[in-house]
Protein backbone atom coordinates (compact mmCIF):
# COMPACT_ATOMS: atom_id res chain seq x y z
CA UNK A 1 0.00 0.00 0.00
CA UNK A 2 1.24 3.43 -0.40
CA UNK A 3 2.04 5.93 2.03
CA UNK A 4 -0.11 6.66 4.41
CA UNK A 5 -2.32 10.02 4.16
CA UNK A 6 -4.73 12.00 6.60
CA UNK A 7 -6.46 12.65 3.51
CA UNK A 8 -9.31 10.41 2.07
CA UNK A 9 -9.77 8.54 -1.02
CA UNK A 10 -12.23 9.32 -3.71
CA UNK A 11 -12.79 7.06 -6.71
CA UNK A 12 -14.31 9.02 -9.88
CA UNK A 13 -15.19 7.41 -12.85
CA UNK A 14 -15.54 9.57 -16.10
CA UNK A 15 -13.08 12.05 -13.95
CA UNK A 16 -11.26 13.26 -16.90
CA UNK A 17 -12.55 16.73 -17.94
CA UNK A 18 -16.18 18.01 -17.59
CA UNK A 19 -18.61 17.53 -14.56
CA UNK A 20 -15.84 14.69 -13.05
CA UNK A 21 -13.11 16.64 -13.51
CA UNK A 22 -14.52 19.46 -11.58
CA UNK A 23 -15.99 16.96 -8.78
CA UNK A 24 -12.37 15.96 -8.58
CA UNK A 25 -11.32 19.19 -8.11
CA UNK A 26 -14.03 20.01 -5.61
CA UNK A 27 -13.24 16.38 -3.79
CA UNK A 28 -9.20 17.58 -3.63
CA UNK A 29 -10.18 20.61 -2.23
CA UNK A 30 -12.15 19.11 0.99
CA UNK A 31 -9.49 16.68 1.84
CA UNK A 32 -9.63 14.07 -0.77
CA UNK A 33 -6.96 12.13 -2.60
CA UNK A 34 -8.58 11.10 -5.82
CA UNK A 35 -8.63 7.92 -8.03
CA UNK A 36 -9.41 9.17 -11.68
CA UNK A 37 -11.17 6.03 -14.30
CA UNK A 38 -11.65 6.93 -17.65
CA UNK A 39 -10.61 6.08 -21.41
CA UNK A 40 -9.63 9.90 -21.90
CA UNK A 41 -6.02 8.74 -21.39
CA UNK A 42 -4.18 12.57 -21.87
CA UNK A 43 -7.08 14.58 -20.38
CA UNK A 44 -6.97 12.24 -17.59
CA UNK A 45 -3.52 13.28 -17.13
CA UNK A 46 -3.79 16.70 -17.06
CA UNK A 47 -6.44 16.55 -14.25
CA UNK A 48 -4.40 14.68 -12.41
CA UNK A 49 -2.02 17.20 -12.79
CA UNK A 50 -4.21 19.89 -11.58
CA UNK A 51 -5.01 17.86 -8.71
CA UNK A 52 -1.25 17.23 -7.74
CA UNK A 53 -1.21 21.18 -7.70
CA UNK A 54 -3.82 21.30 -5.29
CA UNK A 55 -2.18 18.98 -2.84
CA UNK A 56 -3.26 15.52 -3.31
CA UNK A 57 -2.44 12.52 -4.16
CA UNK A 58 -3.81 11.45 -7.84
CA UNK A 59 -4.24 7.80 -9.51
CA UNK A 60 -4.98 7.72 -12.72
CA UNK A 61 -6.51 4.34 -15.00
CA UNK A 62 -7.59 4.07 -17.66
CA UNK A 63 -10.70 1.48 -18.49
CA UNK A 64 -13.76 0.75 -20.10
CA UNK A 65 -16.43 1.45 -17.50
CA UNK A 66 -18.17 -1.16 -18.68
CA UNK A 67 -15.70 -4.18 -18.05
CA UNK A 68 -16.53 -5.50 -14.99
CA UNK A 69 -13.32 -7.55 -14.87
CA UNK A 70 -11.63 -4.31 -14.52
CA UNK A 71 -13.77 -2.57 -12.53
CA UNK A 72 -12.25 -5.03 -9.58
CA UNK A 73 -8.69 -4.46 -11.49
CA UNK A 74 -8.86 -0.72 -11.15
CA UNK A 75 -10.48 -0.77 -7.46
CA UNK A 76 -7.51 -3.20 -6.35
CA UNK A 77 -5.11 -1.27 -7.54
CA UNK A 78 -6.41 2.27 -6.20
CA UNK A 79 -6.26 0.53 -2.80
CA UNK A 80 -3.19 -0.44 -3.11
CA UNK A 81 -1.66 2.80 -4.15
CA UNK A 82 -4.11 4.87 -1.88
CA UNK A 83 -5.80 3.18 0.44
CA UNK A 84 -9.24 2.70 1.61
CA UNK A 85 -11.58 4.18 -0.92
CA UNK A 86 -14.53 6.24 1.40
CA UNK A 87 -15.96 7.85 -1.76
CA UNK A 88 -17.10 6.43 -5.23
CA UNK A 89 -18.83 8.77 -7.63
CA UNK A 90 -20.07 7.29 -10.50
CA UNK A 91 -19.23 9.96 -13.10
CA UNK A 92 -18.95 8.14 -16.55
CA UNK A 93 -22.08 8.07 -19.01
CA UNK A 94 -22.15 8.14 -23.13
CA UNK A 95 -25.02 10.66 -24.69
CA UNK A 96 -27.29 8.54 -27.11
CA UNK A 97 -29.25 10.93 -29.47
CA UNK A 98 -31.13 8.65 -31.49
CA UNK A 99 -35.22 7.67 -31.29
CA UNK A 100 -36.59 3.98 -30.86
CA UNK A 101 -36.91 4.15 -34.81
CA UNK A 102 -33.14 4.38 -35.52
CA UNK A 103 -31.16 2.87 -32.52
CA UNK A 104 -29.97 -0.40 -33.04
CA UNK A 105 -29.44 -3.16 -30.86
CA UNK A 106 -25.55 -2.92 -30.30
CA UNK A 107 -26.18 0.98 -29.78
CA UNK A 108 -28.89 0.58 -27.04
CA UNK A 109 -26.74 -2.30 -25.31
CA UNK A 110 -23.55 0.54 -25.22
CA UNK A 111 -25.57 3.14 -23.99
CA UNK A 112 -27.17 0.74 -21.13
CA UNK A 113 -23.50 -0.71 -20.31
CA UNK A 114 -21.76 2.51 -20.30
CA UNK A 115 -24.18 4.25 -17.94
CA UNK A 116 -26.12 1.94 -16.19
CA UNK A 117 -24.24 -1.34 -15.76
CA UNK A 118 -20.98 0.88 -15.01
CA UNK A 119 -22.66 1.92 -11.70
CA UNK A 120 -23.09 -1.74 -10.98
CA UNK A 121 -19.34 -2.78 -12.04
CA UNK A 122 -17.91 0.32 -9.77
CA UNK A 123 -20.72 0.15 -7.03
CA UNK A 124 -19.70 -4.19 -6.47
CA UNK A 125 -16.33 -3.16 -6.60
CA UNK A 126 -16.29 -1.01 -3.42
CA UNK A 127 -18.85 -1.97 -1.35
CA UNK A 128 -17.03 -4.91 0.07
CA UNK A 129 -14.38 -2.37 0.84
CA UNK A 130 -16.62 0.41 2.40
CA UNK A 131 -18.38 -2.25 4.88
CA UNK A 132 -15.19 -3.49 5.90
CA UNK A 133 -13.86 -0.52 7.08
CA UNK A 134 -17.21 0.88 8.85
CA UNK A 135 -18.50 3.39 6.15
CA UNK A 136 -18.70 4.96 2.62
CA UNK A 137 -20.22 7.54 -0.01
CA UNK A 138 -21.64 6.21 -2.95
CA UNK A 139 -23.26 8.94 -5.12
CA UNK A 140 -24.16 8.13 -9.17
CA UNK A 141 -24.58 10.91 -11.80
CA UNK A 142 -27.89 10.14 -13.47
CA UNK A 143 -29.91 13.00 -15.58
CA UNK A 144 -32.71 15.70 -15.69
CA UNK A 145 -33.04 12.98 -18.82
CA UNK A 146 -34.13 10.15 -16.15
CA UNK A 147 -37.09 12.63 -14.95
CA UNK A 148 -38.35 14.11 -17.99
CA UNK A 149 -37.45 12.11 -20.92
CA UNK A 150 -35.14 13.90 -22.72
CA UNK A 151 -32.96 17.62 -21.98
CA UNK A 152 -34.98 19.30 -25.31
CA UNK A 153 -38.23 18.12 -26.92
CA UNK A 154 -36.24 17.86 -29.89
CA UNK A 155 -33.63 14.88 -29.27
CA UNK A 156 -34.84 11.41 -28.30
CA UNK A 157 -32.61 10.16 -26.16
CA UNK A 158 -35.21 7.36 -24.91
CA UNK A 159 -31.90 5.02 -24.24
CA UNK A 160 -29.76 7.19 -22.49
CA UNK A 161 -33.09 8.60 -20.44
CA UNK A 162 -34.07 4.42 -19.89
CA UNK A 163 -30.25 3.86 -18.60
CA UNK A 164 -29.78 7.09 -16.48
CA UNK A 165 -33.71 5.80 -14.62
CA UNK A 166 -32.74 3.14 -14.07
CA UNK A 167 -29.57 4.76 -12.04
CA UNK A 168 -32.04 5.81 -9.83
CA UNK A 169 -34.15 2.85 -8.96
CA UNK A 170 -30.35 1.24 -8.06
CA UNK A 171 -29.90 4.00 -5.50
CA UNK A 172 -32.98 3.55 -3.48
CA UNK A 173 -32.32 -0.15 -3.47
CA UNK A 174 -28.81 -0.14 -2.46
CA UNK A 175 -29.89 2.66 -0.01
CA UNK A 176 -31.98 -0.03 1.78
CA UNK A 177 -29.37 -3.02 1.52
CA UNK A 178 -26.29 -0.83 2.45
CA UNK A 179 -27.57 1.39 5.16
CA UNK A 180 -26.51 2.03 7.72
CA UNK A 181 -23.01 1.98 6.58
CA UNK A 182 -22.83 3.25 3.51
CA UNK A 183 -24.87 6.44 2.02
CA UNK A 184 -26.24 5.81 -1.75
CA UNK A 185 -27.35 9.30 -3.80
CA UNK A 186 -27.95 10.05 -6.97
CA UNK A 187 -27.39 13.51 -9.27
CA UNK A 188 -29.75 14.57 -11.99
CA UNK A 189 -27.88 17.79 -13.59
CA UNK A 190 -29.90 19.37 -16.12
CA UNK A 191 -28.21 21.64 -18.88
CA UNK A 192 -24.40 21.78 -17.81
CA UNK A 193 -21.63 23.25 -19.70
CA UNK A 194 -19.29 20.48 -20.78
CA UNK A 195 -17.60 19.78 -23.57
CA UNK A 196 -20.78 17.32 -25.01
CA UNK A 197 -22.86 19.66 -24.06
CA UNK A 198 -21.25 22.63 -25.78
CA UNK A 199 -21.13 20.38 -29.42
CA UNK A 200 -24.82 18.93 -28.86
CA UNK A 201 -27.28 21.32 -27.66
CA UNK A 202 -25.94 24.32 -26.34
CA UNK A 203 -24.51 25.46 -29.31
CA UNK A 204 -27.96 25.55 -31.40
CA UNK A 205 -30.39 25.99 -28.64
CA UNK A 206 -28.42 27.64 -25.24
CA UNK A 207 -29.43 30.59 -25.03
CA UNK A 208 -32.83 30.00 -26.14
CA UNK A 209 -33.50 27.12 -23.19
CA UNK A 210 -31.56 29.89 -20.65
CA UNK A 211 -34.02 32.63 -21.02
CA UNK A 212 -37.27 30.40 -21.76
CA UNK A 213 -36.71 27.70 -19.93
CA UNK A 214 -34.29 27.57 -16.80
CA UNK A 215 -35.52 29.44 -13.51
CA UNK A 216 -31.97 31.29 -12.54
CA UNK A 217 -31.71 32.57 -16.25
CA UNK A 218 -28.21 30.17 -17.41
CA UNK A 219 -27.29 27.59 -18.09
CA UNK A 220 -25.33 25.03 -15.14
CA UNK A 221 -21.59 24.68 -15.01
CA UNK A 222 -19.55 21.67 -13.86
CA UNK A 223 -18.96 23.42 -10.72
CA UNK A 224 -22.88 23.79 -9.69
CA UNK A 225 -22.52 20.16 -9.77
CA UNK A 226 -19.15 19.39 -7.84
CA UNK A 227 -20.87 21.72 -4.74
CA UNK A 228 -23.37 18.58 -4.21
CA UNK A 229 -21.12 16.12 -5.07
CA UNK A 230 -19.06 17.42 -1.89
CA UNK A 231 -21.90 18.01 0.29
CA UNK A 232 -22.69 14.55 -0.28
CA UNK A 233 -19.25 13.50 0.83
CA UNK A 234 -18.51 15.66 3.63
CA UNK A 235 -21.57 16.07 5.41
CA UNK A 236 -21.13 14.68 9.10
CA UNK A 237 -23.60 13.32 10.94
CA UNK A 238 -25.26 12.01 7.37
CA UNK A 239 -28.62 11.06 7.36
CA UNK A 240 -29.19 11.83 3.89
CA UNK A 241 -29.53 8.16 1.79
CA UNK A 242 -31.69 7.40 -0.63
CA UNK A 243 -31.93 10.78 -2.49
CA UNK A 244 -32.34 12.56 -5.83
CA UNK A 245 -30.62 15.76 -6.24
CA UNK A 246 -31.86 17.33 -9.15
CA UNK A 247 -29.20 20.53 -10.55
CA UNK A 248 -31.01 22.43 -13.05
CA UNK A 249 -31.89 25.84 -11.82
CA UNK A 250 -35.61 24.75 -12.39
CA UNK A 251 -35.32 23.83 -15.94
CA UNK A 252 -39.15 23.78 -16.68
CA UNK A 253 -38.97 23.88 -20.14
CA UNK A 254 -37.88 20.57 -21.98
């Protein structure tokens, strides 16, 4: 095992730019040594170089979310070179922008594996762990998609919206069977600036779903998210398990 640190371990899948990189960032700043998992091999590395700036400790490997093989692979390791992993966030997810008309089978099967059976891979992979040693954070980025069907009225993304549900049925059932030791949330972020974000929607329809259609007028930034994502890990007592957090600003129009 590596040398020992006051500071805790975070695990963050997807944590190489966008909405995990600035949960990383956000986890670093509380205390945190972080574990980054994602296939962005050289954005992964400069995040972990940003992190090393702000004082801790960074891991970085990359991996298919969706290989549960190495989901144990990448958790045994990240012990090994950290320690005790108290916090898992469940970052990584794939947009799917196609209808029921046009997906095919191999597409919908990706989109399910990359965001939905992820969670499961990394979730199996730490729990052990996290029971072990008395406690644990698990939170899991779903979507505004998992409530309302889809960001905009104008791409289906019935898949992605099917995968990211189904994120949070798996958090109020691990709730039950891992309470009281370990906390299980969930994140639905609406509109977010990120680099998919900026390509996909934002770019032809931003400001229009700003002023129409989001309460506080803009649209969300990686940041907005990280503040829950280190509530959720920091807060002490906790009695917070079970949850949906929903970051949107109100987005009422989709």
């Amino acid at each position: 095992m590596g040398a020992k640190s006051s500071r805790r371990v975070a695990l963050v899948t997807g944590g190489a730019r966008g909405i995990g990189r600035a949960c990383a960032l956000g986890l670093a700043e509380v205390g945190f040594d972080l574990a980054l998992v994602d296939v962005l091999d050289a954005d992964m590395g400069r995040t972990a170089c940003e992190l090393k700036a702000a004082g801790a400790r960074a891991a970085c490997h990359v991996a298919d979310v969706a290989d549960h093989a190495r989901a144990r692979e990448v958790v045994d390791a990240v012990v090994a070179e950290l320690g005790p992993i108290d916090v898992l966030l469940n970052n990584a997810g794939r947009p799917m922008p196609k209808g029921i008309l046009e997906l095919s089978e191999a597409e919908f099967d990706d989109t399910i594996a990359v965001n939905l059976k992820s969670c499961f891979n990394y979730i199996q992979a730490v729990a052990p762990g996290m029971l072990a040693n008395g406690g644990g954070r698990i939170v899991s980025m779903s979507s505004l998609n998992a409530q309302s069907g889809g960001v905009t009225a104008a791409v289906s993304r019935f898949a992605y919206a099917a995968a990211k549900a189904g994120i949070l049925g798996m958090t109020r059932a691990l709730a039950k069977e891992l309470g009281p030791t370990i906390t299980v949330n969930a994140i639905c972020p609406g509109l977010i600036k990120t680099e998919v974000s900026r390509n996909v929607v934002i770019r032809e329809r931003g400001d229009q779903i700003a002023q129409n259609g989001i309460a506080l007028r803009r649209i969300g930034t990686p940041e907005d998210v990280a503040e829950v994502v280190k509530f959720l890990a920091t807060s002490n007592p906790c009695f917070i398990t079970g949850q949906t957090f929903t970051v949107d600003g109100f987005q009422y129009q989709v």
